[in-house]
N, C-alpha and C. Protein backbone atom coordinates (compact mmCIF):
# COMPACT_ATOMS: atom_id res chain seq x y z
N UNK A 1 -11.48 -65.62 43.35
CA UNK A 1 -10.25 -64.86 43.13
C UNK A 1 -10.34 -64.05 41.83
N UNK A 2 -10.92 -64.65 40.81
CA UNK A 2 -11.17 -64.25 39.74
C UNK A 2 -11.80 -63.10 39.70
N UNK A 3 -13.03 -62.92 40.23
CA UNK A 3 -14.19 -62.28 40.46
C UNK A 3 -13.06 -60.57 41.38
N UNK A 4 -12.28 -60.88 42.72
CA UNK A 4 -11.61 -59.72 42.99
C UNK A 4 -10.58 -59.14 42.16
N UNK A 5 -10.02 -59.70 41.12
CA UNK A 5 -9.13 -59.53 39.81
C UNK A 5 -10.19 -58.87 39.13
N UNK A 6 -10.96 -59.07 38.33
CA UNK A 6 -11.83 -58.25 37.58
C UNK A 6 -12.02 -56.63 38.25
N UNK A 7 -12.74 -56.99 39.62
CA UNK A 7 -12.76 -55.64 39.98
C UNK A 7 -12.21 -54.49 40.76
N UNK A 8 -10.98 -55.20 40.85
CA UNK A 8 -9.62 -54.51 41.17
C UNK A 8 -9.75 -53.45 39.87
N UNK A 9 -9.56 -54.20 38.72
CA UNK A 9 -9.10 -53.66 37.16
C UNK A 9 -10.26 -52.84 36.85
N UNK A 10 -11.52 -53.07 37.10
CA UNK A 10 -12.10 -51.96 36.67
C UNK A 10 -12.03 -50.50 37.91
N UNK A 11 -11.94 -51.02 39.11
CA UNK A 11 -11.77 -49.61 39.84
C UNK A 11 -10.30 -49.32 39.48
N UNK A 12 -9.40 -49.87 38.89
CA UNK A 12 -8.13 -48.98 38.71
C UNK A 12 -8.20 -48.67 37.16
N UNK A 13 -9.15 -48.84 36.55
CA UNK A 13 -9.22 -48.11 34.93
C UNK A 13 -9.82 -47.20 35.26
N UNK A 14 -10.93 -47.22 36.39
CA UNK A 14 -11.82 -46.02 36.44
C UNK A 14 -11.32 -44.47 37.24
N UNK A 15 -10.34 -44.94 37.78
CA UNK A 15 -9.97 -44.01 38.57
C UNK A 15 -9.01 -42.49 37.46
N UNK A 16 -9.72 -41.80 37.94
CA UNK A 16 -9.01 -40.15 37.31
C UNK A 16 -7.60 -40.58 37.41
N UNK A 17 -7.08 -39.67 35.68
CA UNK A 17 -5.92 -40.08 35.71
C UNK A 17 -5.11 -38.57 36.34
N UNK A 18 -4.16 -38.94 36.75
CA UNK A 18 -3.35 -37.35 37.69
C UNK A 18 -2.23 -36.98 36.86
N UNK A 19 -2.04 -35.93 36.19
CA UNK A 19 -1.07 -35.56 35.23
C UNK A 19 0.60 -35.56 36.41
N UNK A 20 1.40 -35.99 35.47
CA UNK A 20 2.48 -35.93 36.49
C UNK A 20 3.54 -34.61 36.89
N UNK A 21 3.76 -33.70 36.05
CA UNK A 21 3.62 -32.44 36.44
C UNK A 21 2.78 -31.15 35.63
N UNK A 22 3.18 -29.78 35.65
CA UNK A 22 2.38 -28.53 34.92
C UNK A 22 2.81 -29.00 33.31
N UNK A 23 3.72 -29.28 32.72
CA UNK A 23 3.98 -29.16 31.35
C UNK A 23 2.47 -30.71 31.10
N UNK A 24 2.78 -31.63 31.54
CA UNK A 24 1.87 -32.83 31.06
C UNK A 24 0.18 -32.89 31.39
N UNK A 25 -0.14 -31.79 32.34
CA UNK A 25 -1.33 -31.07 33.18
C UNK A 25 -1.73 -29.85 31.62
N UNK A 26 -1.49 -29.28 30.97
CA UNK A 26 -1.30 -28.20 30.47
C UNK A 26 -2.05 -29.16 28.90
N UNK A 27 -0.93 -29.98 28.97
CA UNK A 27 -0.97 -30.90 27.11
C UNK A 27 -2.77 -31.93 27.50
N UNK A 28 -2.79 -32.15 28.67
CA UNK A 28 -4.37 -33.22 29.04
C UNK A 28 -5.30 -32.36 28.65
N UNK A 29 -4.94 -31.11 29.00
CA UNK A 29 -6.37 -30.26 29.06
C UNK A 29 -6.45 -29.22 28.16
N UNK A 30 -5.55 -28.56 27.82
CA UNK A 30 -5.76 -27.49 26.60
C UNK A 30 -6.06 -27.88 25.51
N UNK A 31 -5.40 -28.60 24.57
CA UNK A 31 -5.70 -28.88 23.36
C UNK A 31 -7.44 -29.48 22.97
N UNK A 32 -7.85 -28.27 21.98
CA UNK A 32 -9.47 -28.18 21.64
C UNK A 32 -10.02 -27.05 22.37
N UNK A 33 -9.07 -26.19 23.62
CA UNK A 33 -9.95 -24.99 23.89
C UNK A 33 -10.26 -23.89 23.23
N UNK A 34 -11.19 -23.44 23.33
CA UNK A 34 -11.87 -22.71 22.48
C UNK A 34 -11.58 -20.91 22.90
N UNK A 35 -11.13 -20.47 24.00
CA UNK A 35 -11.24 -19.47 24.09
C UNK A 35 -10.16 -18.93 25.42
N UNK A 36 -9.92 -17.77 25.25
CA UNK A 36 -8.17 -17.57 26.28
C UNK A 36 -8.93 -17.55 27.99
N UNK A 37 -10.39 -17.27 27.97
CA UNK A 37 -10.70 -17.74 29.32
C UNK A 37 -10.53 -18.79 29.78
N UNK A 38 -11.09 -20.04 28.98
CA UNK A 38 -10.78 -20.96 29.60
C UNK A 38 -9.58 -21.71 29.86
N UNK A 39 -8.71 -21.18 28.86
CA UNK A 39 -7.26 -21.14 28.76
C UNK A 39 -6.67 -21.11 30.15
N UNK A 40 -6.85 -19.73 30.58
CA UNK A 40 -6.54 -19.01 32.08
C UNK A 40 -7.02 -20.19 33.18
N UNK A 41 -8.35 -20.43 33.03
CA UNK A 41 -8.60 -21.58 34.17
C UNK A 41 -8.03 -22.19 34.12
N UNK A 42 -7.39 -23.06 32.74
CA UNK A 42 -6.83 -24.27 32.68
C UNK A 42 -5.83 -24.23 33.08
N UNK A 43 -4.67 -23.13 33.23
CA UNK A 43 -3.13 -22.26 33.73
C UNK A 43 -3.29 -22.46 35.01
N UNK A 44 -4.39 -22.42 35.42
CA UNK A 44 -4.50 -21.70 36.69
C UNK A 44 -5.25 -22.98 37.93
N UNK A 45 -5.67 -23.80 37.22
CA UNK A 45 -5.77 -25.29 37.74
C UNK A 45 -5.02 -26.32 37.70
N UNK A 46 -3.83 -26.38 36.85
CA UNK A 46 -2.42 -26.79 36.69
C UNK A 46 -1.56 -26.20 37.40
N UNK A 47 -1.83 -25.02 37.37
CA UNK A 47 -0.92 -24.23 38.77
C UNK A 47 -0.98 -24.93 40.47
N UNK A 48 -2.49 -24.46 39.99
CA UNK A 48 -2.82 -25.72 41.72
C UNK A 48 -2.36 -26.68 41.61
N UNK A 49 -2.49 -27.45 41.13
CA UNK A 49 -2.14 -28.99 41.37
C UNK A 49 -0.58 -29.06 41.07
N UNK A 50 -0.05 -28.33 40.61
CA UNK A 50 1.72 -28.39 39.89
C UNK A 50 1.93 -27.01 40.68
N UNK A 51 2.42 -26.76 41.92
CA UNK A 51 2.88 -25.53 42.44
C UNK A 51 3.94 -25.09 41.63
N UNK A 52 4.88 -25.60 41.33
CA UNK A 52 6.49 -25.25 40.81
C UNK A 52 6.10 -24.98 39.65
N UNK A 53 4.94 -24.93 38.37
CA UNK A 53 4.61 -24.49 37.63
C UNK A 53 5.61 -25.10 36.11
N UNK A 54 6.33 -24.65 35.12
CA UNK A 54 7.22 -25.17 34.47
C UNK A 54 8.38 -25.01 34.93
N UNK A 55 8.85 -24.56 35.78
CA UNK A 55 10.29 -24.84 37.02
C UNK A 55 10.12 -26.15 36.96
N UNK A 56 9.58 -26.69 37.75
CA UNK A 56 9.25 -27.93 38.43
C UNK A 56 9.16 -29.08 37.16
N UNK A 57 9.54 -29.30 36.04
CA UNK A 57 9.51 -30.27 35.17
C UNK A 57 10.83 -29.40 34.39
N UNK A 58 11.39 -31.00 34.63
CA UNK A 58 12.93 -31.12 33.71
C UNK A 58 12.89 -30.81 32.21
N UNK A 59 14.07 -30.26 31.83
CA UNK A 59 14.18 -29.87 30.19
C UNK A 59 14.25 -31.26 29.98
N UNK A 60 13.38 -31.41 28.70
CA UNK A 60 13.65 -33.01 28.53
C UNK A 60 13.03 -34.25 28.81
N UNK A 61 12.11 -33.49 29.76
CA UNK A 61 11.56 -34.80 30.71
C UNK A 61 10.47 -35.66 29.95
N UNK A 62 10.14 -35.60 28.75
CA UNK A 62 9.09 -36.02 28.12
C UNK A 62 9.54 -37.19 26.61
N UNK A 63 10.77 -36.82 27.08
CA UNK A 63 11.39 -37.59 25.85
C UNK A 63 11.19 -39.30 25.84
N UNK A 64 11.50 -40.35 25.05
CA UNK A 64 11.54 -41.39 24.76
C UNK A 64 10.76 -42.14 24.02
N UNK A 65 10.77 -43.24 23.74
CA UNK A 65 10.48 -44.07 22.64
C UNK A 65 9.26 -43.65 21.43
N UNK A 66 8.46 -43.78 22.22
CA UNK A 66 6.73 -43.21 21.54
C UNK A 66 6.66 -41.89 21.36
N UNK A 67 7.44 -40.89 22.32
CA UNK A 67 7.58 -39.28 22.23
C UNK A 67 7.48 -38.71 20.94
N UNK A 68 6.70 -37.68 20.83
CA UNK A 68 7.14 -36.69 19.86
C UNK A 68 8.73 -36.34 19.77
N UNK A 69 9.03 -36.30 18.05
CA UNK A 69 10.58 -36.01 18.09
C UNK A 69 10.75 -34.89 18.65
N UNK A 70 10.07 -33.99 18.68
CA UNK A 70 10.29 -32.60 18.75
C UNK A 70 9.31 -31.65 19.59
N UNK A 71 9.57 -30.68 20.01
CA UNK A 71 8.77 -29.94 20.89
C UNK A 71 7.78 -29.05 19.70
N UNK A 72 8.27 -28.77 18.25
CA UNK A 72 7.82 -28.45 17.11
C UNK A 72 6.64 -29.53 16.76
N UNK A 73 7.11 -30.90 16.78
CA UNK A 73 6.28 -32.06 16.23
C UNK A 73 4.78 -32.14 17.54
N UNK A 74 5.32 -31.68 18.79
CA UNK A 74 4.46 -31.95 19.84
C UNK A 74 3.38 -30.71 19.57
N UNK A 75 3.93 -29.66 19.31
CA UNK A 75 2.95 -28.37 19.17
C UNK A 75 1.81 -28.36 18.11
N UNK A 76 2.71 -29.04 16.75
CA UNK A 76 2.16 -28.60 15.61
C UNK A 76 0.80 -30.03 15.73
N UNK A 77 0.87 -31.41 16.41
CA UNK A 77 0.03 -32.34 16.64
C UNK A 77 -1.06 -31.67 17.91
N UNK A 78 -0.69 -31.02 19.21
CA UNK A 78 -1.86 -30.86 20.30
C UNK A 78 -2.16 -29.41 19.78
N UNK A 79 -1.78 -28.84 19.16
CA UNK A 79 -2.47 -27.40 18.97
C UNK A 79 -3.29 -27.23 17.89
N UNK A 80 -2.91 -28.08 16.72
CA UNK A 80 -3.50 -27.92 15.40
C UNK A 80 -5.40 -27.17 15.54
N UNK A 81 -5.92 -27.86 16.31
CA UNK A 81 -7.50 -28.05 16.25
C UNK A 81 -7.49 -26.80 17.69
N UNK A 82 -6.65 -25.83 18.07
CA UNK A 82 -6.97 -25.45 19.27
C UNK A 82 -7.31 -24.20 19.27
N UNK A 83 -8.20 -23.30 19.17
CA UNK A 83 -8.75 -22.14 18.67
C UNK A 83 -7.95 -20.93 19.71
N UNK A 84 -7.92 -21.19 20.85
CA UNK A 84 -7.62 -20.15 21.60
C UNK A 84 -5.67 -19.53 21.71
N UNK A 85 -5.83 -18.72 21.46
CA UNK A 85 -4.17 -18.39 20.99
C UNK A 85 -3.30 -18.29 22.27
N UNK A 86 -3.76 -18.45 23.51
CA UNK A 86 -3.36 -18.46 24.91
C UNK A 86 -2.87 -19.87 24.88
N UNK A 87 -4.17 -20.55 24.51
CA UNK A 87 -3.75 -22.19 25.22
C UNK A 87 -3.14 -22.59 23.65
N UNK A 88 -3.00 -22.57 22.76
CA UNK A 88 -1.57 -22.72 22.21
C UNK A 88 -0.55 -22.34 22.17
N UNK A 89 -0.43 -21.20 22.64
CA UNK A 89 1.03 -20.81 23.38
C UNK A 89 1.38 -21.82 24.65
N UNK A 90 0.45 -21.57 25.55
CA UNK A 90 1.06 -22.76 26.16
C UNK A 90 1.25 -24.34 25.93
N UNK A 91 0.73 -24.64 24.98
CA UNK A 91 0.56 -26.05 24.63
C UNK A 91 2.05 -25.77 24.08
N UNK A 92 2.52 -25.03 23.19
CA UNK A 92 3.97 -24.89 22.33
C UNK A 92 5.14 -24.84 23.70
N UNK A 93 4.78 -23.99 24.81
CA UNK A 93 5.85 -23.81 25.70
C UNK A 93 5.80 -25.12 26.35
N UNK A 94 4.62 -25.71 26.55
CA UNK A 94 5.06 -27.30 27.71
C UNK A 94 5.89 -28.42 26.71
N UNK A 95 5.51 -28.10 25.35
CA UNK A 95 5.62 -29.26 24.53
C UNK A 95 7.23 -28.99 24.20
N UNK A 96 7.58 -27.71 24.52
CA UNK A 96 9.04 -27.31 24.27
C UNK A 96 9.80 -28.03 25.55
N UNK A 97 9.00 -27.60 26.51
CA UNK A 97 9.71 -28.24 27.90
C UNK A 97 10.27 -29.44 27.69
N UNK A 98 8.88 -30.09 27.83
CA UNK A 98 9.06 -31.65 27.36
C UNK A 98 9.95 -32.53 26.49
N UNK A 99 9.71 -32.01 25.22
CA UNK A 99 10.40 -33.17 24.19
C UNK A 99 11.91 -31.91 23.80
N UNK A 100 12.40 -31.09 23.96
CA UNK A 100 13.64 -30.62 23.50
C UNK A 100 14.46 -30.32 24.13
N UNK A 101 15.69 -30.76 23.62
CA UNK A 101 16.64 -30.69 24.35
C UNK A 101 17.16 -29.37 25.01
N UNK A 102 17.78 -29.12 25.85
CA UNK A 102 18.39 -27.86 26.64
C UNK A 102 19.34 -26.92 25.60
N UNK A 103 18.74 -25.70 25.40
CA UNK A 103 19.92 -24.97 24.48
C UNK A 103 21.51 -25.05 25.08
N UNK A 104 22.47 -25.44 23.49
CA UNK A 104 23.82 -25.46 23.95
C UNK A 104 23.77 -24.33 25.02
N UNK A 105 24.96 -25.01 26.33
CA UNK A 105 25.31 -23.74 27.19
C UNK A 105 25.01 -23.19 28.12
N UNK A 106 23.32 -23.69 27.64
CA UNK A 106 22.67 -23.30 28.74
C UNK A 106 23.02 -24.30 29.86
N UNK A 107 23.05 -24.04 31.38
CA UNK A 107 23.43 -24.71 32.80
C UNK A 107 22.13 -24.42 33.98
N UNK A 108 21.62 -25.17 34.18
CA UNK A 108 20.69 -25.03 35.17
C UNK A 108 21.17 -24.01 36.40
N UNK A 109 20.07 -23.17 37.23
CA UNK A 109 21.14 -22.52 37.81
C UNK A 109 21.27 -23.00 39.26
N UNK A 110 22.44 -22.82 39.57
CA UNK A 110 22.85 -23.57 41.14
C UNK A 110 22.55 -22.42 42.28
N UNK A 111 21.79 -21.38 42.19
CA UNK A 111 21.62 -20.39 43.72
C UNK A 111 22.82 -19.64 43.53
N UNK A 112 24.00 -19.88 42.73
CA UNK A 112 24.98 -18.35 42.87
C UNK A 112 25.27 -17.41 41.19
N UNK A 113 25.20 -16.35 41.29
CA UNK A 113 25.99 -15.56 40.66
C UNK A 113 27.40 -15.83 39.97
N UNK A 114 27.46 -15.60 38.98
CA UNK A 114 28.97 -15.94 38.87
C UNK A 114 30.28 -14.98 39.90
N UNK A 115 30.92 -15.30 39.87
CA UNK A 115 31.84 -14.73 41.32
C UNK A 115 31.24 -14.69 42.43
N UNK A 116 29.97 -15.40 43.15
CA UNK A 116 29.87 -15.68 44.28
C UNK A 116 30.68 -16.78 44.59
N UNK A 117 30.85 -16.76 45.72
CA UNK A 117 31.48 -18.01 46.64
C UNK A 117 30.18 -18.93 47.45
């Protein structure tokens, strides 16, 4: 029993980890790229795998205990070392997604116009 416990745990350490949407796909892989090409791949392979792109991940959704306070604190830690000025822009926009809160006022939008019915 012992022996299928052990290697349960190593095929589930070994297994690729799957980012859970584009903002947390974006923070795995950019930070340390070196250049806005590979930047683009990296946009653009997060795209695949995250169709809804940063739509698809909640304002906020990155927040809690261990979190960066801030979408500032998240940028200025995964971008520091990141040469390419593409993939720190995006590293700053997911990390904004993620850890900060929704500007006052702002309302998600529901499909109407104001004065639609």
């Amino acid at each position: 029993m012992m022996r299928h416990t052990l290697l349960l745990s190593a095929m589930l350490a070994s297994a690729p980890a799957w980012a859970a949407n584009y903002a947390s796909c974006v923070l795995d892989k950019l930070p340390g790229v070196a250049n806005d090409v590979a930047a683009q791949a990296v946009h653009q392979v997060c795209l695949s795998e995250h169709p809804g792109g940063l739509e698809g991940v909640q304002q906020g959704a990155g927040r809690g205990f261990l979190a960066p306070k801030s979408g500032a604190d998240c940028t200025a830690k995964r971008a520091a070392d990141t040469r390419s000025n593409q993939a720190a822009y995006l590293i700053g926009v997911a990390c904004r997604r993620l850890y900060d809160d929704a500007p006052p006022g702002l309302k998600p939008f529901s499909g109407k116009l104001d004065g639609e019915n």
